[in-house]
C-alpha atoms as a PDB file:
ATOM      1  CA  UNK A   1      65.224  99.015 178.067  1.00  0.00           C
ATOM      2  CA  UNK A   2      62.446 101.389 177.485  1.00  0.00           C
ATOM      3  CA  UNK A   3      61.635 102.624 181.083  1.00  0.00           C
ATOM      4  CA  UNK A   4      65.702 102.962 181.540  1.00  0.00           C
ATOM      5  CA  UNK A   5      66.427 104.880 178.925  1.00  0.00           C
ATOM      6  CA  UNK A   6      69.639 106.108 177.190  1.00  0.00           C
ATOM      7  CA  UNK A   7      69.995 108.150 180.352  1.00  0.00           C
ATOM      8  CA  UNK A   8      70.159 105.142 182.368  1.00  0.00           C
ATOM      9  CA  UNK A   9      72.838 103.705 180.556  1.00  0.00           C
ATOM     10  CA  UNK A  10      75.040 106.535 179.786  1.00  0.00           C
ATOM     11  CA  UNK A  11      73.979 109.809 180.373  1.00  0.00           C
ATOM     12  CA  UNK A  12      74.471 110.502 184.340  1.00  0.00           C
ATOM     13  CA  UNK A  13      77.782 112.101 183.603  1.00  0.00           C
ATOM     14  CA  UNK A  14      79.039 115.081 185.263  1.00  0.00           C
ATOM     15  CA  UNK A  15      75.021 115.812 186.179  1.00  0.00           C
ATOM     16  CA  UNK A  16      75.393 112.751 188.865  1.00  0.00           C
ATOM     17  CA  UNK A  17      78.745 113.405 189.727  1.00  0.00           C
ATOM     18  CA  UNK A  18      77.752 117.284 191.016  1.00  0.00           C
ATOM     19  CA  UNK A  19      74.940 116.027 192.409  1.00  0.00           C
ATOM     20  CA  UNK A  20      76.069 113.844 194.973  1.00  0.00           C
ATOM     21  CA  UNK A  21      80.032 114.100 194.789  1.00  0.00           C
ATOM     22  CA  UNK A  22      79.592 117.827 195.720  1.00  0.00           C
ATOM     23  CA  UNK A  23      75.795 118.344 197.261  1.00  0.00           C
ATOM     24  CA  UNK A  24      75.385 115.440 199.035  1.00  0.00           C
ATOM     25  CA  UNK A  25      79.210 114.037 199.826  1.00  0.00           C
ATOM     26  CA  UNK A  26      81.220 110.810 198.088  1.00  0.00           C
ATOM     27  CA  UNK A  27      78.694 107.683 198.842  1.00  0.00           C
ATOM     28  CA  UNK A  28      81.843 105.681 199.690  1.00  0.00           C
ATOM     29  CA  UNK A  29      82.036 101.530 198.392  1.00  0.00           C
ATOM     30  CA  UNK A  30      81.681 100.808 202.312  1.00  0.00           C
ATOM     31  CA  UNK A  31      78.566 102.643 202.115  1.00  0.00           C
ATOM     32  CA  UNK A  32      79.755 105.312 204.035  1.00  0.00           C
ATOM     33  CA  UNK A  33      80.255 109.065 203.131  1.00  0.00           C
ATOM     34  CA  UNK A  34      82.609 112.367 204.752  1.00  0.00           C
ATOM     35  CA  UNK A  35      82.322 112.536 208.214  1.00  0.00           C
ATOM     36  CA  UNK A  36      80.895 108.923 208.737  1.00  0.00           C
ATOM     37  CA  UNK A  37      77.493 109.213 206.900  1.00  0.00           C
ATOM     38  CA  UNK A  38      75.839 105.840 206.682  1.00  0.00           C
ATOM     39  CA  UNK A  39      74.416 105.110 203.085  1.00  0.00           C
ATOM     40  CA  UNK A  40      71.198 105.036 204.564  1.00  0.00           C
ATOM     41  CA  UNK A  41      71.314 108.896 204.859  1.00  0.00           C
ATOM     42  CA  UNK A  42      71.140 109.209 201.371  1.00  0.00           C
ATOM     43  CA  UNK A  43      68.023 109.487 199.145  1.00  0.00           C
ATOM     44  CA  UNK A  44      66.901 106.836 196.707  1.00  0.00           C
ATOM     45  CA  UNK A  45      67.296 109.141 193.977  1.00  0.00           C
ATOM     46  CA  UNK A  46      70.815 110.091 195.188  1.00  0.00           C
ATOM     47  CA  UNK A  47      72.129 106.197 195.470  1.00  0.00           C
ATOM     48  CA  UNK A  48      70.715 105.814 192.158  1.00  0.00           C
ATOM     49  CA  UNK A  49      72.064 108.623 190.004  1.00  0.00           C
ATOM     50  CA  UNK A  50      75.446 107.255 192.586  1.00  0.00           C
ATOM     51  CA  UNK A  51      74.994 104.320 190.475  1.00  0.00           C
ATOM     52  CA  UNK A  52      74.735 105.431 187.181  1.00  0.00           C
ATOM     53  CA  UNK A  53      77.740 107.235 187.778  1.00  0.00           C
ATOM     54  CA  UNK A  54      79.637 104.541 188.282  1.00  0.00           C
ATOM     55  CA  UNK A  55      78.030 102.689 185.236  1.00  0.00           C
ATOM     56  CA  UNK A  56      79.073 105.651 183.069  1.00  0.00           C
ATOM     57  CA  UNK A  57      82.646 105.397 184.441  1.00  0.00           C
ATOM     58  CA  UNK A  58      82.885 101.840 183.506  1.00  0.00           C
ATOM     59  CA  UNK A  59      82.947 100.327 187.093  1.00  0.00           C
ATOM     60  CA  UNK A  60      80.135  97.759 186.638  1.00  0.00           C
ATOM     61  CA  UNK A  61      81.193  96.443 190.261  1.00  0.00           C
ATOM     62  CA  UNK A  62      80.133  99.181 192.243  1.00  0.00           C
ATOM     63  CA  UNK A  63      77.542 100.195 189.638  1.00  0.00           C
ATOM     64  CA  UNK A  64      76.053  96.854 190.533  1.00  0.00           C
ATOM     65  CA  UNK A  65      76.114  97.407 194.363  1.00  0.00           C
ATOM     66  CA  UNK A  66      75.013 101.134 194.653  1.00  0.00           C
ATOM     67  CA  UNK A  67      71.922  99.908 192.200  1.00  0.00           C
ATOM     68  CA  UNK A  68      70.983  96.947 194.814  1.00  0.00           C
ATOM     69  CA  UNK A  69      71.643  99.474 198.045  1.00  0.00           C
ATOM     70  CA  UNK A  70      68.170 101.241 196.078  1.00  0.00           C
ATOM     71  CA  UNK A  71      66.460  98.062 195.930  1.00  0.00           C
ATOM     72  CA  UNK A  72      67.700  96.709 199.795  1.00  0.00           C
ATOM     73  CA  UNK A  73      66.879 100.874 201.412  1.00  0.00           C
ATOM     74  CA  UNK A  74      63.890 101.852 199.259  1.00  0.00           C
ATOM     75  CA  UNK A  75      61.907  98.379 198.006  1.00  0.00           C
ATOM     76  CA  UNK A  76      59.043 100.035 197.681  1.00  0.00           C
ATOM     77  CA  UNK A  77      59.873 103.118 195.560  1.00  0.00           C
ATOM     78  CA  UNK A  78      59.809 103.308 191.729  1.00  0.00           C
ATOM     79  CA  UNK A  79      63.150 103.661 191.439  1.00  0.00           C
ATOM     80  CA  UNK A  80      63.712 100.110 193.110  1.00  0.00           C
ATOM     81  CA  UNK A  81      62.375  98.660 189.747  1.00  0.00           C
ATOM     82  CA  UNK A  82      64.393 100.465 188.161  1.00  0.00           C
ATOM     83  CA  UNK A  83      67.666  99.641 190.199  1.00  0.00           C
ATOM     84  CA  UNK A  84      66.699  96.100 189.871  1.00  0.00           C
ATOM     85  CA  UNK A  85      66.833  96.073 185.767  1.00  0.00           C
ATOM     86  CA  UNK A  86      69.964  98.422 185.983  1.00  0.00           C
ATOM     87  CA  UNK A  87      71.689  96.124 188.177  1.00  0.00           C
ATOM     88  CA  UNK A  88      71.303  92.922 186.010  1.00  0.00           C
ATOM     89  CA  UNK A  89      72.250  95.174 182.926  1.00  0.00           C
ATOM     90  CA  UNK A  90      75.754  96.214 185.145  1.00  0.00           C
ATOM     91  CA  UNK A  91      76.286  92.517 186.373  1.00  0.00           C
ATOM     92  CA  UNK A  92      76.149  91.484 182.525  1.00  0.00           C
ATOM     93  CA  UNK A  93      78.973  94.555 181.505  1.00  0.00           C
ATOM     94  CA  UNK A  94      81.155  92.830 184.656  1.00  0.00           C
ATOM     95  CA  UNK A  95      80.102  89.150 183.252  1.00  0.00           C
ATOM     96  CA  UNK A  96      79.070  88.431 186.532  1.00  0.00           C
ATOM     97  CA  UNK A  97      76.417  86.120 184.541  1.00  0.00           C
ATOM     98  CA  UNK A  98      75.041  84.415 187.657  1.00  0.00           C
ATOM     99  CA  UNK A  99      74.206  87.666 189.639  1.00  0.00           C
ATOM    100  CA  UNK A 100      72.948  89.157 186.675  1.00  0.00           C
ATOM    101  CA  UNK A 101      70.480  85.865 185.718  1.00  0.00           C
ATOM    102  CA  UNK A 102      69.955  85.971 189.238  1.00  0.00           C
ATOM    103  CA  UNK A 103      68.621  90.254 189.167  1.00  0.00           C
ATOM    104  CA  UNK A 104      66.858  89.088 186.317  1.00  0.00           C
ATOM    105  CA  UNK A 105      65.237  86.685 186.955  1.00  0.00           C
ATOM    106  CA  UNK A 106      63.856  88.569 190.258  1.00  0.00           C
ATOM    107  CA  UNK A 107      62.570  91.756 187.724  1.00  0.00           C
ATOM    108  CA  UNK A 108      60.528  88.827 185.654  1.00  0.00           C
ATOM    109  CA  UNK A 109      58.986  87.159 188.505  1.00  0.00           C
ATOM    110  CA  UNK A 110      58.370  90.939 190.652  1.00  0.00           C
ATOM    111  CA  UNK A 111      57.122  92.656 187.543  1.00  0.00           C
ATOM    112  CA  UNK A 112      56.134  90.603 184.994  1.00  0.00           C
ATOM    113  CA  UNK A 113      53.850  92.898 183.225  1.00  0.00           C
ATOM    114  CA  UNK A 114      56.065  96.141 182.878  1.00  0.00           C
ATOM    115  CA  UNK A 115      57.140  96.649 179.562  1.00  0.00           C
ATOM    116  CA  UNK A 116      60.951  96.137 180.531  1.00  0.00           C
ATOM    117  CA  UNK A 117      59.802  92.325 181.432  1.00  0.00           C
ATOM    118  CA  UNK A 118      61.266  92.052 178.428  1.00  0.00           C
ATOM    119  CA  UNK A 119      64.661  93.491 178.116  1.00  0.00           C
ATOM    120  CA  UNK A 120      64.634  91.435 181.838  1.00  0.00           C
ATOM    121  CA  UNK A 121      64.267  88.057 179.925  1.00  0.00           C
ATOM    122  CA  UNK A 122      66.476  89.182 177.083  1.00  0.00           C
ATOM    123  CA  UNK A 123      69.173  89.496 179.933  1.00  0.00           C
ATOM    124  CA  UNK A 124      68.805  86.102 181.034  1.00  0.00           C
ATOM    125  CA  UNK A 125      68.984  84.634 177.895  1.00  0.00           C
ATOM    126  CA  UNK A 126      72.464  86.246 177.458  1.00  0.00           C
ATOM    127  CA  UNK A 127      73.714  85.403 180.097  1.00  0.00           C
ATOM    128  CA  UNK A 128      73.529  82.009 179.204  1.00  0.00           C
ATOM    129  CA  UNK A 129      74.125  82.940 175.686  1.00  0.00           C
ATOM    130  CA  UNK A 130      77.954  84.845 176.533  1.00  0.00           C
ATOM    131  CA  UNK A 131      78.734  81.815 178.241  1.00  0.00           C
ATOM    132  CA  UNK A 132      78.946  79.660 175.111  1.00  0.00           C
ATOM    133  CA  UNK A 133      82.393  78.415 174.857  1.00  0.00           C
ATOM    134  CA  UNK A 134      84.068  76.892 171.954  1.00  0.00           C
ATOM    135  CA  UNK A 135      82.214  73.898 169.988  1.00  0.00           C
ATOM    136  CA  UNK A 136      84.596  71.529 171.793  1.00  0.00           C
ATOM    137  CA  UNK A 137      82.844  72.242 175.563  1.00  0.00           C
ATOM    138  CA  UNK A 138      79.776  70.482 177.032  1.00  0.00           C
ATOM    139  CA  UNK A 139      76.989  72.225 175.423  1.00  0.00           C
ATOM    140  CA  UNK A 140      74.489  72.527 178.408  1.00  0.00           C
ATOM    141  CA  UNK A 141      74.542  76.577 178.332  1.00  0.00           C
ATOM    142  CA  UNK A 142      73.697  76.564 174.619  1.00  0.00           C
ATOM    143  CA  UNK A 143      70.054  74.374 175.167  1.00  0.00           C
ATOM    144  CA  UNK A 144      69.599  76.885 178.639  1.00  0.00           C
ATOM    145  CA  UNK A 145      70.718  79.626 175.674  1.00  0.00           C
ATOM    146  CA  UNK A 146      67.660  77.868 172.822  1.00  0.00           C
ATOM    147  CA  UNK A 147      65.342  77.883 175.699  1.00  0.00           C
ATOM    148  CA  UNK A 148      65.560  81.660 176.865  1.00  0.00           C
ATOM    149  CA  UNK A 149      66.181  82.860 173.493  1.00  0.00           C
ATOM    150  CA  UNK A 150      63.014  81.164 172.822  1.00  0.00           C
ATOM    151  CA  UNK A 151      61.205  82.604 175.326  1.00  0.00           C
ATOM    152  CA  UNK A 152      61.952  86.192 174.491  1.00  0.00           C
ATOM    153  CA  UNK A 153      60.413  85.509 170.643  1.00  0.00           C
ATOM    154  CA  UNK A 154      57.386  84.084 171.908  1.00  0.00           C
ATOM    155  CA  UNK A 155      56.603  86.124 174.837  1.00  0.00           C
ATOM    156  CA  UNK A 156      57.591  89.276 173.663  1.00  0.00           C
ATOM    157  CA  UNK A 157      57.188  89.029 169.804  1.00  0.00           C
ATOM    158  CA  UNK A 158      56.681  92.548 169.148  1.00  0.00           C
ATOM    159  CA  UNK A 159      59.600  93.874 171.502  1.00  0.00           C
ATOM    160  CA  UNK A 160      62.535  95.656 169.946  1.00  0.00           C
ATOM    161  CA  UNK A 161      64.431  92.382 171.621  1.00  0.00           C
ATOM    162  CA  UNK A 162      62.896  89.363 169.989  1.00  0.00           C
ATOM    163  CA  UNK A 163      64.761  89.978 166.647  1.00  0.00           C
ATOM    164  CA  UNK A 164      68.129  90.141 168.261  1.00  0.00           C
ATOM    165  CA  UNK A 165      66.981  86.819 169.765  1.00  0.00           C
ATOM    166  CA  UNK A 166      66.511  85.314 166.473  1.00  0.00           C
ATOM    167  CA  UNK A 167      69.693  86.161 165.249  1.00  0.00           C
ATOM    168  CA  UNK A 168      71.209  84.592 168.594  1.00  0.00           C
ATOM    169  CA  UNK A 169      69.337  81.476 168.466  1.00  0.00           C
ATOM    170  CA  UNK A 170      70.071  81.162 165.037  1.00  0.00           C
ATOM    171  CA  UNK A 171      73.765  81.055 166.181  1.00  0.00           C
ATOM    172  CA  UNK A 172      73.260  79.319 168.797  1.00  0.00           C
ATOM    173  CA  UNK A 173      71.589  76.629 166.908  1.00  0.00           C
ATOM    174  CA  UNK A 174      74.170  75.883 164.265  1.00  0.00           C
ATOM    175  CA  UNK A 175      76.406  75.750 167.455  1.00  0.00           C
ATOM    176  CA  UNK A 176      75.025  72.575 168.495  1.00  0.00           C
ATOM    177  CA  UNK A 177      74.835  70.946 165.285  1.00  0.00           C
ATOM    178  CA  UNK A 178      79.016  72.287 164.856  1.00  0.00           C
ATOM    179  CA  UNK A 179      79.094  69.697 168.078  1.00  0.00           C
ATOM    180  CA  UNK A 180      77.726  66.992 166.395  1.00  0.00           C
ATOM    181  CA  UNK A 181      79.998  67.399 163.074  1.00  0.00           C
ATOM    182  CA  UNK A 182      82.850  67.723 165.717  1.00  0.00           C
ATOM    183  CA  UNK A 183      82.001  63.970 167.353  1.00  0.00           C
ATOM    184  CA  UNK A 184      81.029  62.498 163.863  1.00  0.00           C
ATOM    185  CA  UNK A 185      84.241  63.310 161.783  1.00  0.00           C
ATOM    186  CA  UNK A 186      86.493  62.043 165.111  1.00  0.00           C
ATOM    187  CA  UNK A 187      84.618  58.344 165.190  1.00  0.00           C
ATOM    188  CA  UNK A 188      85.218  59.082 160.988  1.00  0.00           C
ATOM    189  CA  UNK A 189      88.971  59.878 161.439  1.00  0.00           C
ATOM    190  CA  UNK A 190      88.921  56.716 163.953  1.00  0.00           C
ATOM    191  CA  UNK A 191      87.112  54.315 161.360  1.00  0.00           C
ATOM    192  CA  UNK A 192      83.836  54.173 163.635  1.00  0.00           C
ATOM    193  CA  UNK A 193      81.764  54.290 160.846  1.00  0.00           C
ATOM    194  CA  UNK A 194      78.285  53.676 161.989  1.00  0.00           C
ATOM    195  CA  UNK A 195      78.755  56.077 165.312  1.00  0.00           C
ATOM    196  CA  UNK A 196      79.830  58.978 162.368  1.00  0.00           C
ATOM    197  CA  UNK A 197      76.784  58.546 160.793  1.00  0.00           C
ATOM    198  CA  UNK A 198      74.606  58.468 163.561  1.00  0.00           C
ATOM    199  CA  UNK A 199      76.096  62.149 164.694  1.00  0.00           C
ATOM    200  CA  UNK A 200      76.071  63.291 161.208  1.00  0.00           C
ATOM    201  CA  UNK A 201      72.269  62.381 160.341  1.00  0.00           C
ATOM    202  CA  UNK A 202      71.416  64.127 163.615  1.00  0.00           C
ATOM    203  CA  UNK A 203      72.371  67.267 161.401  1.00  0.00           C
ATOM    204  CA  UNK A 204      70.633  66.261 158.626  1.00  0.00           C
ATOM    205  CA  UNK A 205      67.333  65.456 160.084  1.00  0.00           C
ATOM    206  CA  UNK A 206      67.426  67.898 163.566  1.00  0.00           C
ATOM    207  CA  UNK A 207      69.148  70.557 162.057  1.00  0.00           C
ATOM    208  CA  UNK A 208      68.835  71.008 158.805  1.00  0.00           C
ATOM    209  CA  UNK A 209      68.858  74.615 158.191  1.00  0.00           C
ATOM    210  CA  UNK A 210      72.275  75.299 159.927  1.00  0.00           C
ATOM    211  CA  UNK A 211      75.512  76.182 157.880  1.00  0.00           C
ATOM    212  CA  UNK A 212      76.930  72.554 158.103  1.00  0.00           C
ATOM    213  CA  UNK A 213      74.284  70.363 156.443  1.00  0.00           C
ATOM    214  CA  UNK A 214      75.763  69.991 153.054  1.00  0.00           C
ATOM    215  CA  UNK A 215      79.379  68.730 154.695  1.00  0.00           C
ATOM    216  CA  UNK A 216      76.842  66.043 157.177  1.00  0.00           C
ATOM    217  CA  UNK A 217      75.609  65.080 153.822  1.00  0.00           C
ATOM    218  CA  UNK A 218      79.228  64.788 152.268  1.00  0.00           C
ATOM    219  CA  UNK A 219      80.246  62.855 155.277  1.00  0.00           C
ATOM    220  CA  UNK A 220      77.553  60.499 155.230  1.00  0.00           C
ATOM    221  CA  UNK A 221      78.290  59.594 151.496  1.00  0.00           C
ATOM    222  CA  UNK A 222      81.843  58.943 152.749  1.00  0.00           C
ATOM    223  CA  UNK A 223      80.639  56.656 155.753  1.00  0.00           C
ATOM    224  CA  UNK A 224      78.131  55.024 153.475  1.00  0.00           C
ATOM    225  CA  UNK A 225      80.878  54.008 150.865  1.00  0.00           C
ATOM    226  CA  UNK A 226      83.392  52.933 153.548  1.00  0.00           C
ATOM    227  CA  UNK A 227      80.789  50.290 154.694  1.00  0.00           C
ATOM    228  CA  UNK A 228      80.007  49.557 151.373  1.00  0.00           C
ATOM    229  CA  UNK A 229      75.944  51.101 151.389  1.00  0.00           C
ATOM    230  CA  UNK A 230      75.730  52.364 147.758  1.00  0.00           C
ATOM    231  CA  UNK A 231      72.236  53.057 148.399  1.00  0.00           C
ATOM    232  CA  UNK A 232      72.475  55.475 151.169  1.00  0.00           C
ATOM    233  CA  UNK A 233      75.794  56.644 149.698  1.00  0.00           C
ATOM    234  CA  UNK A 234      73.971  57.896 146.558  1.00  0.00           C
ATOM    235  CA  UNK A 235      70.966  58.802 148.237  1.00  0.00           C
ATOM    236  CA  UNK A 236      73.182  61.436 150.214  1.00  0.00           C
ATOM    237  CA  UNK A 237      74.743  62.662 147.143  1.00  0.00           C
ATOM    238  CA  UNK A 238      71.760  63.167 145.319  1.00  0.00           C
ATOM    239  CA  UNK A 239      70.163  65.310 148.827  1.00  0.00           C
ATOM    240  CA  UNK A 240      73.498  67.444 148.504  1.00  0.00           C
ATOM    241  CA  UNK A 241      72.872  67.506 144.721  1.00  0.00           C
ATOM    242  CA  UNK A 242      69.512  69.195 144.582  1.00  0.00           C
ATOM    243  CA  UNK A 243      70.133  71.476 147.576  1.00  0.00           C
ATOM    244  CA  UNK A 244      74.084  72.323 147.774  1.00  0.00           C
ATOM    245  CA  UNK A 245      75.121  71.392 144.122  1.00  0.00           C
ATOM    246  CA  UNK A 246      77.444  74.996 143.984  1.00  0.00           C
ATOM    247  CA  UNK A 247      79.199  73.855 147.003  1.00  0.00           C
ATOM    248  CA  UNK A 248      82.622  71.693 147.090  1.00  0.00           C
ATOM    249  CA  UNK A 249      81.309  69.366 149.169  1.00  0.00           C
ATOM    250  CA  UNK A 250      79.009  68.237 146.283  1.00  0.00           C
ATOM    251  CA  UNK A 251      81.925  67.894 144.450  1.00  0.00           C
ATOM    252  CA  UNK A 252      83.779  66.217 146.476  1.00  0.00           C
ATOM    253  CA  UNK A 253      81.202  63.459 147.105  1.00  0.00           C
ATOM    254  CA  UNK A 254      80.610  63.673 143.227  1.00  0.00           C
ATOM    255  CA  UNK A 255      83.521  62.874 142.371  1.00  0.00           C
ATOM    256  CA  UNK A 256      83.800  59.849 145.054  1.00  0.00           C
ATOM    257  CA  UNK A 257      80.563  58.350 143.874  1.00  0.00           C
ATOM    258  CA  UNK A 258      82.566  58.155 140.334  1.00  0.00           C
ATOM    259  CA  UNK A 259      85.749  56.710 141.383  1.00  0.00           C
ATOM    260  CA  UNK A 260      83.854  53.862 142.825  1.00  0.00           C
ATOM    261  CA  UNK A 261      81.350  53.991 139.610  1.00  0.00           C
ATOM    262  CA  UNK A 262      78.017  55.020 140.926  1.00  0.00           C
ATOM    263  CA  UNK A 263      76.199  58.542 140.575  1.00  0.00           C
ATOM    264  CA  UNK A 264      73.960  60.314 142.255  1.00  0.00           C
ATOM    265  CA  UNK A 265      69.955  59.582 142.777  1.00  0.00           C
ATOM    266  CA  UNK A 266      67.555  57.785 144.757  1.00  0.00           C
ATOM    267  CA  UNK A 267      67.836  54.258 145.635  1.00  0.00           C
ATOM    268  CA  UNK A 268      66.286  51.870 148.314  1.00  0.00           C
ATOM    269  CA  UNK A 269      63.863  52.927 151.247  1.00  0.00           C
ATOM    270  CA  UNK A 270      66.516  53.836 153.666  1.00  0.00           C
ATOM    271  CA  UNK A 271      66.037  56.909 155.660  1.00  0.00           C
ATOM    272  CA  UNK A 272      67.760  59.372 153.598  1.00  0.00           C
ATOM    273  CA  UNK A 273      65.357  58.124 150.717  1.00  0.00           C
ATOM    274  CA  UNK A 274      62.569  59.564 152.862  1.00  0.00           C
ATOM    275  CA  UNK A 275      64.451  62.612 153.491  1.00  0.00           C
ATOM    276  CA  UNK A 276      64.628  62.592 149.881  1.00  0.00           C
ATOM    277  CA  UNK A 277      60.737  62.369 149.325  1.00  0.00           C
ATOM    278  CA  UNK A 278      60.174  64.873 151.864  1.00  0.00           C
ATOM    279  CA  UNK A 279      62.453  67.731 150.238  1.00  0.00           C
ATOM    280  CA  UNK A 280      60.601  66.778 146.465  1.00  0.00           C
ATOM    281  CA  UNK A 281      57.382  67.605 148.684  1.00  0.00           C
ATOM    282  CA  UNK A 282      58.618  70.904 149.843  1.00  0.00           C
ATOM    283  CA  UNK A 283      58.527  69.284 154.133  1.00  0.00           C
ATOM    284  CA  UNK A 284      62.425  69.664 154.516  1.00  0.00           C
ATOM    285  CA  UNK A 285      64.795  72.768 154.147  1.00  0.00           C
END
């Protein structure tokens, strides 16, 4: 948040609480002060530093509100901007991830070429992102996640966000293809063989460079074998072979391919053989 600064985060302090606890009187929730004073008495720069205050004490809640009374009293002053981007940052510290999407999403569309456009769009994305829930949930808010993520690396390339963003949609990646190894081993543990592998070479051919391709690959030599499809079996084996051949799923599917007396390698012109011939050519991982 360049224009916000680490003042607007943290530093109002005691400075903010002199200010306008003891020049100006307590700017009450209500929006009402000593003696009856309507918030509207109170400058811009008062409400705002009112604000920060209560950011710096922790109470994103009010924080929020005093932030939006600056926008609502004063739309056309600098500091509205300002109160805008602060008020989706204190939203996100409350997860109020709706409001905060929603203050957002205003800053973008109201001020799309100030340079904290793109902390603004790096809020969005998380709050779709802190929304992920376990791999076990519908997975909508992870693709709304990939898709603002996304935005924020190609938009703003060069902003000290975009390589938090990788890192997130790198997570948030290998938390889709963790759904699809969830739904292919239960239709494995349930003898659906052919519903397995379709989940599991979604893995192998969409996601590929996530954390669970070498167990998709184990699986699929397991679901191969159970339907008796030696060629794809060994096919799989021999992908997990030349890229995961340290790991224990190799192993594993090494050592099944043996007690049924086949090895690894290429055979037929299935899918995975293409795979195969794509990941000789350097075209896959």
């Amino acid at each position: 948040m360049s224009n916000v600064g680490s003042r607007g985060i943290a530093g109002a302090g005691l400075l903010a609480m002199s200010l306008i606890l003891s020049s100006c009187g307590n700017v009450e929730r209500e929006g009402f002060g000593p003696g009856g004073q309507p918030i509207e008495t109170f400058t811009a720069q008062q409400i705002f530093e009112r604000g920060e205050y209560e950011l710096d004490a922790s109470d994103y809640e009010s924080a929020a509100y005093y932030f939006g009374e600056v926008e609502r009293l004063y739309p056309y002053s600098e500091l509205a901007k300002r109160a805008l981007i602060m008020q989706a940052y204190a939203f996100h510290n409350e997860q109020d991830y709706d409001n905060s999407r929603s203050s957002a999403q205003r800053y973008i569309e109201f001020y799309p070429a100030d340079e904290d456009a793109a902390y603004a769009q790096f809020l969005l994305a998380l709050s779709y992102y802190d929304q992920i829930e376990e791999v076990g949930r519908d997975q909508g808010l992870t693709f709304q996640a990939l898709q603002s993520l996304r935005t924020v690396i190609e938009r703003y390339p060069d902003s000290e966000y975009a390589r938090s963003a990788i890192l997130k949609f790198d997570l948030a990646f290998d938390h889709l293809a963790g759904k699809e190894m969830e739904i292919g081993r239960y239709y494995l543990r349930r003898d659906h063989f052919s519903a397995a592998i379709n989940r599991f070479r979604v893995v192998v051919e969409d996601f590929q460079t996530t954390s669970h391709t070498a167990e998709a690959l184990h699986r699929l030599v397991e679901a191969y074998l159970s339907l008796g499809l030696t060629d794809e079996a060994q096919t799989a084996g021999a992908i997990l072979g030349h890229n995961f051949q340290s790991t224990d799923w190799y192993e594993d599917s090494y050592n099944l391919l043996a007690k049924n007396g086949l090895e690894t390698g290429v055979f037929g012109d299935n899918w995975l053989a293409q795979v195969y011939r794509q990941m000789v050519k350097g075209e896959w991982l």
